[in-house]
Protein backbone atom coordinates (compact mmCIF):
# COMPACT_ATOMS: atom_id res chain seq x y z
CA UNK A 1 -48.54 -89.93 -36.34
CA UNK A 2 -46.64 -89.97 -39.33
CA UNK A 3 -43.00 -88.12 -40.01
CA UNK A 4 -45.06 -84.75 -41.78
CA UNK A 5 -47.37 -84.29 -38.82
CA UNK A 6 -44.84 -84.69 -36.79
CA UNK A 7 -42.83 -81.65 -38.93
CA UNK A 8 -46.22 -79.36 -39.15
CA UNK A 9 -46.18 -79.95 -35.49
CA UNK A 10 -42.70 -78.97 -34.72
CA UNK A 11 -43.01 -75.76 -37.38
CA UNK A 12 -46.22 -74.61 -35.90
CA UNK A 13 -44.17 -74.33 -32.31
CA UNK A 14 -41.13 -73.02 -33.54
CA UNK A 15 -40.89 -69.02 -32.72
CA UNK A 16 -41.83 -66.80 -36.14
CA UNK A 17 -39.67 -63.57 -36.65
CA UNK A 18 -40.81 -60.82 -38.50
CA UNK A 19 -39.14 -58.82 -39.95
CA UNK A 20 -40.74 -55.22 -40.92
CA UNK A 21 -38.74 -53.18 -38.29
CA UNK A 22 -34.94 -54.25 -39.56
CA UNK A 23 -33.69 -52.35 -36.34
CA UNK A 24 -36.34 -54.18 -33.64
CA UNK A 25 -36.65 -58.01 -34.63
CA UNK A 26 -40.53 -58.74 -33.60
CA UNK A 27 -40.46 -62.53 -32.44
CA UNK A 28 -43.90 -64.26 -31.85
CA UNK A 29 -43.18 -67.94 -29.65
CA UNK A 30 -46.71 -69.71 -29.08
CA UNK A 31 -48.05 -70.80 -25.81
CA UNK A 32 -49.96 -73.33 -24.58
CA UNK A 33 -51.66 -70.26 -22.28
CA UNK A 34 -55.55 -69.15 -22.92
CA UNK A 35 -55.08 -66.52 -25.48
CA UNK A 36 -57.98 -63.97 -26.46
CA UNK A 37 -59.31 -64.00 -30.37
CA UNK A 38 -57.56 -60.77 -31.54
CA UNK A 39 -53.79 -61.96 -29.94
CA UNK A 40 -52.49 -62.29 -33.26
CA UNK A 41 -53.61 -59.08 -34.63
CA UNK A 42 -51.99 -57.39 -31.84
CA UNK A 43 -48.82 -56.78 -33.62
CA UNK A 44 -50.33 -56.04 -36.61
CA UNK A 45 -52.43 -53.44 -34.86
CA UNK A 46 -49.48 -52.00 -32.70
CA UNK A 47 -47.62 -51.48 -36.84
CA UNK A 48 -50.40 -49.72 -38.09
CA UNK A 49 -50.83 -47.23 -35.20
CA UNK A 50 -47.44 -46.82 -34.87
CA UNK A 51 -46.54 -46.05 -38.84
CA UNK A 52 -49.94 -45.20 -39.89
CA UNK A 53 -49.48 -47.84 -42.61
CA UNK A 54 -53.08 -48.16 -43.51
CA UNK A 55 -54.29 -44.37 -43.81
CA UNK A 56 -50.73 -43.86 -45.89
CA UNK A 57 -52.18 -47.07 -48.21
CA UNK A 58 -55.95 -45.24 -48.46
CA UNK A 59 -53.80 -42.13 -49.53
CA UNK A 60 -52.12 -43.72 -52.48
CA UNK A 61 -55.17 -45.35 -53.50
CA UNK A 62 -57.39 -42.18 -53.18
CA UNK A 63 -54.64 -40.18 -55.54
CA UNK A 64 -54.28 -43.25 -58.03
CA UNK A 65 -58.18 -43.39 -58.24
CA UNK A 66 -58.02 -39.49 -58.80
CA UNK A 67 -55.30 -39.19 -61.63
CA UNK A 68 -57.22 -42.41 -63.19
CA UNK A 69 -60.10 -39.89 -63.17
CA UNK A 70 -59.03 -37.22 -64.20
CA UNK A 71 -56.98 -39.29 -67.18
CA UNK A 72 -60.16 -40.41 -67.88
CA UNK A 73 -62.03 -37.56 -67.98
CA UNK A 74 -59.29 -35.57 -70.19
CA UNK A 75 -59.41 -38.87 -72.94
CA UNK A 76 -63.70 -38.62 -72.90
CA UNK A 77 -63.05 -34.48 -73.56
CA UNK A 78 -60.57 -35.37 -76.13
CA UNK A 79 -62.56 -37.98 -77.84
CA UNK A 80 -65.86 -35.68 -77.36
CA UNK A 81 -64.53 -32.56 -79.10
CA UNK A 82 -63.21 -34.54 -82.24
């Protein structure tokens, strides 16, 4: 085992903190435990329910994709009545 395996080793068991929620540091430690397939969506999940992060995202893309067609229907008018 060389010295960088023995690094990526040490990183990959180090705990992660993430910081999204300034006020309530989220820190993820591995285990050496059975864990299911979705464990490290978990958190991920828990976010979006609890801010409703992804519908907000589909909102702001829906409305961008609307005034981009709309724009785009006002320049074909414009270009059509010309």
């Amino acid at each position: 085992m060389n010295s960088q395996t023995v690094t990526n080793a040490m990183a990959a068991s180090a705990p992660r903190l993430f910081d999204f929620l300034p006020h309530l540091p989220v820190v993820v430690e591995p285990t050496a435990g059975q864990l299911s397939s979705d464990a490290g969506l978990l958190p991920i999940r828990q976010f979006d329910q609890r801010w409703n992060y992804t519908a907000r995202v589909v909102a702001c893309v829906l409305v961008a994709l609307g005034t981009a067609l709309l724009c785009a229907a006002y320049l074909f008018a414009a270009t059509v009545a010309l």
